[in-house]
Each structure stands twice: as structure tokens, then as C-alpha cells.
N, C-alpha and C. Protein backbone atom coordinates (compact mmCIF):
# COMPACT_ATOMS: atom_id res chain seq x y z
N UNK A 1 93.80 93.56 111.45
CA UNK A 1 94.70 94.26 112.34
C UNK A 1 94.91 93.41 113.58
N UNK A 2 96.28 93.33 113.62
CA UNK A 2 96.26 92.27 114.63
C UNK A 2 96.74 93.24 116.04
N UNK A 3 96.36 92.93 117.87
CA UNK A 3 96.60 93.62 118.43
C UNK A 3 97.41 93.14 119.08
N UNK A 4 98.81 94.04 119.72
CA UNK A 4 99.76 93.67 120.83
C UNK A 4 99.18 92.16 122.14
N UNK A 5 100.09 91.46 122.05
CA UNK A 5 99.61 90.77 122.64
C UNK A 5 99.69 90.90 124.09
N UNK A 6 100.91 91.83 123.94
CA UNK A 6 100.86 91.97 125.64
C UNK A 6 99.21 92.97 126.52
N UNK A 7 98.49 93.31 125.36
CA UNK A 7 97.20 94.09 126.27
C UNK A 7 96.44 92.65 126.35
N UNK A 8 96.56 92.23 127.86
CA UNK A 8 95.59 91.15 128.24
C UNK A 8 95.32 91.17 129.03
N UNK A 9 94.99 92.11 130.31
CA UNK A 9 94.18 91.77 131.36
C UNK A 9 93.05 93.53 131.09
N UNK A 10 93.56 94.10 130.25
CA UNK A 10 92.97 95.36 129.90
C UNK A 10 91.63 94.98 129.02
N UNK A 11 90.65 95.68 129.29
CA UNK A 11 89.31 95.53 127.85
C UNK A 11 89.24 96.83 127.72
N UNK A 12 89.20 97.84 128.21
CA UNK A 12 89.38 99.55 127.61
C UNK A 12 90.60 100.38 127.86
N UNK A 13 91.06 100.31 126.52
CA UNK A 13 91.89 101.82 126.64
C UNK A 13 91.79 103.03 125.80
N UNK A 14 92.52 103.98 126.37
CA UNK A 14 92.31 105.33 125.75
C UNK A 14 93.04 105.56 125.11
N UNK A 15 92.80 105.63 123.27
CA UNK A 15 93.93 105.65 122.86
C UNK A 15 93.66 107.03 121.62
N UNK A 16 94.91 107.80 120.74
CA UNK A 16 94.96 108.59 119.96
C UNK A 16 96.09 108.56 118.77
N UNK A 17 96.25 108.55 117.76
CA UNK A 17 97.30 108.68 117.25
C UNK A 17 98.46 110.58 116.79
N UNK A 18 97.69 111.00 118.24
CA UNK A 18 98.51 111.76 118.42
C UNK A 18 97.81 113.26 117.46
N UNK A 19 97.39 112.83 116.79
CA UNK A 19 96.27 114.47 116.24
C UNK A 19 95.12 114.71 116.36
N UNK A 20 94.06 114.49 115.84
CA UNK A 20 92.92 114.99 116.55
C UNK A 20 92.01 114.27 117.11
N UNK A 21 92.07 112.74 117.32
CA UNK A 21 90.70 111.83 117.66
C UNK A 21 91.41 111.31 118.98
N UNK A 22 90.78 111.49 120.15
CA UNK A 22 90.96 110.03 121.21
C UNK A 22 89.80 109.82 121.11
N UNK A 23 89.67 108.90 121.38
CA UNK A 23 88.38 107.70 121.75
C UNK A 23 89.11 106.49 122.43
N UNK A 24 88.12 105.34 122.91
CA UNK A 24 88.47 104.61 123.75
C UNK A 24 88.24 103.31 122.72
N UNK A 25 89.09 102.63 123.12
CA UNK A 25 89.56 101.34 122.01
C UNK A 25 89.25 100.30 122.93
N UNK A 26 88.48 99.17 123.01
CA UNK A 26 87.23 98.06 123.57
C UNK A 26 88.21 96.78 123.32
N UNK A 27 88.26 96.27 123.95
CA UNK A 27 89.13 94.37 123.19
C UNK A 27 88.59 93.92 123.71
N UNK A 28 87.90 92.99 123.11
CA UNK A 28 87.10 91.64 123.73
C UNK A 28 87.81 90.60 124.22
N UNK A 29 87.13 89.61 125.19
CA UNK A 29 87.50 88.49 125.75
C UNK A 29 88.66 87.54 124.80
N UNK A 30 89.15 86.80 125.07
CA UNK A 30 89.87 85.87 123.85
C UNK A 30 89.29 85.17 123.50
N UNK A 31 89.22 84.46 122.79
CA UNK A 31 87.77 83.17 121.85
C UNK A 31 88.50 82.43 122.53
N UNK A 32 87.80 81.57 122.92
CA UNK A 32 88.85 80.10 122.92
C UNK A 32 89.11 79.17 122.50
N UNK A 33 88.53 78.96 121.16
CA UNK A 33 89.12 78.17 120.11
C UNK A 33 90.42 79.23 119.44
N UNK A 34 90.32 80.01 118.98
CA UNK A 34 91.28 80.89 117.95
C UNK A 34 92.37 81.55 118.85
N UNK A 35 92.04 81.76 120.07
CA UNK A 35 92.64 82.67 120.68
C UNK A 35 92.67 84.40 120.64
N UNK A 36 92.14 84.57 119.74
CA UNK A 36 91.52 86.35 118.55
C UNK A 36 90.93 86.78 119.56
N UNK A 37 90.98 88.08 119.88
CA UNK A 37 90.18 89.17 120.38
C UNK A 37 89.80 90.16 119.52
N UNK A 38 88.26 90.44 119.65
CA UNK A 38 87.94 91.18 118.98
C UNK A 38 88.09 92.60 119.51
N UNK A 39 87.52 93.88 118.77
CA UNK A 39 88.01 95.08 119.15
C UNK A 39 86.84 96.24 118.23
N UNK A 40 86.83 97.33 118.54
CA UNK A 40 85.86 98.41 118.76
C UNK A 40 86.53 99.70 118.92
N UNK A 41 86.25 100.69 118.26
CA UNK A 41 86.00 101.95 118.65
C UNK A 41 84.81 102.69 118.85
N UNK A 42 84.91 103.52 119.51
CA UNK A 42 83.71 104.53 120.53
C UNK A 42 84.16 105.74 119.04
N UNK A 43 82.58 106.51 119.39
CA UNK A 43 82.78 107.59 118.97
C UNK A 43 82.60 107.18 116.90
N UNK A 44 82.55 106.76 116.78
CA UNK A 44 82.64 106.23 114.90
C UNK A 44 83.82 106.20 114.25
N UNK A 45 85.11 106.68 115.35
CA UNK A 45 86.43 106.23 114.75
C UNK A 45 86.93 104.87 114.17
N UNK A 46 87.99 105.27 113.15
CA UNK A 46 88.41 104.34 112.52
C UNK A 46 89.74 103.90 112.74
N UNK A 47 90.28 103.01 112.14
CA UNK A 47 91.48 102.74 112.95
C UNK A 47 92.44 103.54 112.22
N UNK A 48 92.36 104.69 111.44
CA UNK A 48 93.24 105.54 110.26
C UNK A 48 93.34 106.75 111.48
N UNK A 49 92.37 106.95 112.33
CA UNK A 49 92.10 108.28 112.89
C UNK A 49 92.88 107.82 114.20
N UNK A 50 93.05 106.84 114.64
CA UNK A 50 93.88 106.61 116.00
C UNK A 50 95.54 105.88 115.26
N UNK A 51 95.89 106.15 114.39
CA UNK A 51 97.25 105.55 113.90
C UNK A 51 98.11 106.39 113.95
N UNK A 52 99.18 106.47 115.10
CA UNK A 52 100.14 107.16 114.71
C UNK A 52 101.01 107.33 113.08
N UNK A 53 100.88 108.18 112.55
CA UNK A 53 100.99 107.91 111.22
C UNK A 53 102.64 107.53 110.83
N UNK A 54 103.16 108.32 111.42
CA UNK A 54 104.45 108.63 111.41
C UNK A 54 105.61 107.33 111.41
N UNK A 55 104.68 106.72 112.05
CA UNK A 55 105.70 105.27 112.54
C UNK A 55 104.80 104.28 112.38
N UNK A 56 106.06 103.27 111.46
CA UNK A 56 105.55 102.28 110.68
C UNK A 56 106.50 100.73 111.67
N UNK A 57 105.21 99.53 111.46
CA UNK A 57 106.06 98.53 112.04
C UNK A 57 105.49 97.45 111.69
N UNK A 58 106.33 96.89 110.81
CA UNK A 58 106.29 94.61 110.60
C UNK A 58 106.62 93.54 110.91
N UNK A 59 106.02 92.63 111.17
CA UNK A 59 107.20 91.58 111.66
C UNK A 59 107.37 90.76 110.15
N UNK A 60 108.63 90.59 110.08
CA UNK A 60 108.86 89.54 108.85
C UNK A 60 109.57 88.24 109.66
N UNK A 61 108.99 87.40 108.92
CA UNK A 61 109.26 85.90 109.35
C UNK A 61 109.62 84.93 107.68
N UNK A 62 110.70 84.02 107.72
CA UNK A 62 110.88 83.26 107.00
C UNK A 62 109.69 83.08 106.43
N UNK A 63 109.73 82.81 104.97
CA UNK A 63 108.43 82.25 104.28
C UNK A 63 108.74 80.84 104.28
N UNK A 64 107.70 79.94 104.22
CA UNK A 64 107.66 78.16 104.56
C UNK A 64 108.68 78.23 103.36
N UNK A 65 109.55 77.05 103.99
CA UNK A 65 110.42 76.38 103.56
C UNK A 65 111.48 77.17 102.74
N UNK A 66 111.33 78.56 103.33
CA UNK A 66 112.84 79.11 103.07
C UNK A 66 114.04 80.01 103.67
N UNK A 67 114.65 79.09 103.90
CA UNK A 67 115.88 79.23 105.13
C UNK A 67 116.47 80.88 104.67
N UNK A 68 116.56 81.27 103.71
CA UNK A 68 117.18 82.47 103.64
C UNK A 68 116.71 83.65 104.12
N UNK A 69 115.52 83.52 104.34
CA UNK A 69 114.60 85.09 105.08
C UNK A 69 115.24 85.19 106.59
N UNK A 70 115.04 86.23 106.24
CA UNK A 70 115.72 86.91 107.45
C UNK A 70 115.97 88.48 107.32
N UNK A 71 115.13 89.54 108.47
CA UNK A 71 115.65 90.81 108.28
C UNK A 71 116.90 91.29 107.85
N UNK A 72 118.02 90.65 108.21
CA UNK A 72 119.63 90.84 107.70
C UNK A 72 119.57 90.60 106.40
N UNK A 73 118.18 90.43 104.97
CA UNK A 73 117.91 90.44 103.70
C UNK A 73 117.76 91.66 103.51
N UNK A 74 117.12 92.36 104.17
CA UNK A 74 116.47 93.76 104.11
C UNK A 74 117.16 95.00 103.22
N UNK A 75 116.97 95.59 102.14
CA UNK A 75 117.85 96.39 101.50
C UNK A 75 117.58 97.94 102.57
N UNK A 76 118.94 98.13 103.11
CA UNK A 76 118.66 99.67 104.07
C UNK A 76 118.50 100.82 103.12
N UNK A 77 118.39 100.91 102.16
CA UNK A 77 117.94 101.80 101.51
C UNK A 77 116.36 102.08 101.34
N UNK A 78 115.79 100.90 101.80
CA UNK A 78 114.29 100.95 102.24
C UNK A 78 113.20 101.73 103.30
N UNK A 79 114.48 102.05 104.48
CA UNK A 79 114.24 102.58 105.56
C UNK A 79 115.25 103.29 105.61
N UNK A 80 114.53 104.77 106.26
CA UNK A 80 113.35 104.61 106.95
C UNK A 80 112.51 104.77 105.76
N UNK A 81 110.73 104.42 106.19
CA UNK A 81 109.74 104.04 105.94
C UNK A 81 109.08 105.61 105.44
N UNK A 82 108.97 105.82 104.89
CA UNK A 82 108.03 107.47 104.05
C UNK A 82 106.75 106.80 105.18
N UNK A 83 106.13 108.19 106.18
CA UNK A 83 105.21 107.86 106.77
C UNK A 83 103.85 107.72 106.38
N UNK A 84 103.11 106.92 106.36
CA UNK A 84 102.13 106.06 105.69
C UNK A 84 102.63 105.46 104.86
N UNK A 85 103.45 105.14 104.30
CA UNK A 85 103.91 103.86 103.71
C UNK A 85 103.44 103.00 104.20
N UNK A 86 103.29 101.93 103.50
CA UNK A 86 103.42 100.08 103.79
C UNK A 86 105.08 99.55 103.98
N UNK A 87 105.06 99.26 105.04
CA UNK A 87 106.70 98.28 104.96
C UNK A 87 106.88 97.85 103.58
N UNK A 88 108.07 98.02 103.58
CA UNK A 88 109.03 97.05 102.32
C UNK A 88 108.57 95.51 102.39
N UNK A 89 109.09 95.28 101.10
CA UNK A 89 109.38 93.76 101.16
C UNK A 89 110.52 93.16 101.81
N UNK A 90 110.69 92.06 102.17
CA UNK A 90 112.32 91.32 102.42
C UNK A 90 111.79 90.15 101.74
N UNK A 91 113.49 90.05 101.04
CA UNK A 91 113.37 88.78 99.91
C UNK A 91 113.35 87.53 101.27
N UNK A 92 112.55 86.45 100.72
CA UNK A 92 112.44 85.66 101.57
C UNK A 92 111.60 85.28 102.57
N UNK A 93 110.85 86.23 103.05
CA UNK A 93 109.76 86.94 104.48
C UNK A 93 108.66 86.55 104.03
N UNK A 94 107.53 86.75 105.03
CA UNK A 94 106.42 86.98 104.65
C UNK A 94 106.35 87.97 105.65
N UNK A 95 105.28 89.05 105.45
CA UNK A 95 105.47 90.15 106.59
C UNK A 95 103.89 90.37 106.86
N UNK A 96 104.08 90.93 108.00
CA UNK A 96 102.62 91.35 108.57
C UNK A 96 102.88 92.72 109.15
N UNK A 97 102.47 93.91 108.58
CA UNK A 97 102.06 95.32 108.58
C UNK A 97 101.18 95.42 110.08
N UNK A 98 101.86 96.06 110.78
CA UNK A 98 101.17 97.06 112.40
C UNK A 98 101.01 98.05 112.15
N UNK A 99 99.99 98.45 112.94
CA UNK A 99 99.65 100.32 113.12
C UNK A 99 100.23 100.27 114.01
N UNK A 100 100.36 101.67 114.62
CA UNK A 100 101.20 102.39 115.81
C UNK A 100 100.25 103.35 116.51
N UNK A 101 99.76 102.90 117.52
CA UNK A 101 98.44 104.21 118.52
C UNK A 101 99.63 103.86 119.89
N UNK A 102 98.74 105.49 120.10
CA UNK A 102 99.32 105.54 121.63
C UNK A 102 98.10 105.27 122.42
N UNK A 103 98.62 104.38 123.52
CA UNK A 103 97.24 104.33 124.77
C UNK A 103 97.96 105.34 126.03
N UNK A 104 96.75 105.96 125.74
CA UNK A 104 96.91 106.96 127.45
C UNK A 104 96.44 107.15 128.39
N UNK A 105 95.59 105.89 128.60
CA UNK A 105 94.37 105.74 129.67
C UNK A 105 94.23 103.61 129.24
N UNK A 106 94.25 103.60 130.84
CA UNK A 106 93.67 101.93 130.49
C UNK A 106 92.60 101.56 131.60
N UNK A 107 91.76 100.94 131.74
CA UNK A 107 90.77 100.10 132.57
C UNK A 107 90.82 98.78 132.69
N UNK A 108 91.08 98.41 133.90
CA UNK A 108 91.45 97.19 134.05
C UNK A 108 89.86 96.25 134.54
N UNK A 109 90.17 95.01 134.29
CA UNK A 109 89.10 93.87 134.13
C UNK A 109 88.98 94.03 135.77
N UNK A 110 89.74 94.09 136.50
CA UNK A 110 89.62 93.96 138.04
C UNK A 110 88.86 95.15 138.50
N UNK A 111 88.37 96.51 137.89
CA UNK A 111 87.95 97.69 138.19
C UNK A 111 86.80 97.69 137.35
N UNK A 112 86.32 96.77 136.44
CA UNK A 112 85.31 97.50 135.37
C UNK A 112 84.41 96.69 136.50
């Protein structure tokens, strides 16, 4: 699971996917070889119990060495997405599958 890159000066937030679990979601420092942050939930949650279920999101990117990928491949009869689904394919892509949590509380590195 890869996380938004824009949470970077944050290491705790409060997050839920909107039905019955908040707990507080932990991101570790960045490595600095990989650049990867690692990550944690409080409480024994999983990342199924903080996923907004409802809403689905991928990024598709050209697959090596082929110029034709591109979302404008995408058959719209694909979407919208049946919730919990896995994204579609796009001819051409390679795609990488996101969860969707809401954060409703954050702690900043300057306050912890």
C-alpha cells in the first residue's frame, strides 16, 4: 500500500473509513536510501477497517515501451467501479490500486 505523498511533515493521523473503526494511522520517517515510509495502525486495525469502501482509485501509467497506454484506452463501460472492486484494466497500463481513508485529526512533527 503505497501512501499519499503529500502526508510529509505529519507522523500521526486520525483516520476512519467512515463506519465503524477510527484509530490513528503512524508513518514513519522516510528511509533514505528507498525513500518508503513505513506505517502502523493503533488499536489492531487493518487497513480493510479504515478504507473508505465506496471509492476506488489507480494510477495507470504506460507499460515500458508502450506508447499506446493511456487512460483515454479505458473502456467507460468499466466505471464506475462496483465498490470494493479492484480497478479495471487499461490496455496498455500498468496500474497501481489505492485505498481511500479519511484523515480527521493530524499531529504534526513540530508538536509531537
Amino acid at each position: 500500500m503505497l501512501l499519499a505523498r503529500y502526508i510529509c511533515i505529519f507522523y500521526a493521523t486520525i483516520v476512519t473509513g467512515g463506519r465503524s473503526v477510527t484509530t490513528v494511522l503512524t508513518i514513519g520517517l522516510k528511509d533514505p536510501k528507498t525513500g518508503a515510509r513505513s506505517w502502523k495502525l493503533d488499536d489492531e486495525a487493518e487497513l480493510y477497517d479504515i478504507t473508505h469502501l465506496p471509492c476506488r482509485s489507480a494510477r495507470y501509467t504506460p507499460k515500458k515501451g508502450d506508447i499506446s497506454g493511456s487512460p483515454a484506452t479505458a473502456k467507460t463501460s468499466n466505471f464506475p467501479v462496483t465498490p470494493g472492486a479492484e480497478m479495471p484494466e487499461v490496455y496498455g497500463c500498468d496500474k497501481q490500486d489505492y485505498a481511500v481513508l479519511f484523515i480527521i485529526g493530524v499531529e504534526s512533527v513540530e508538536n509531537a
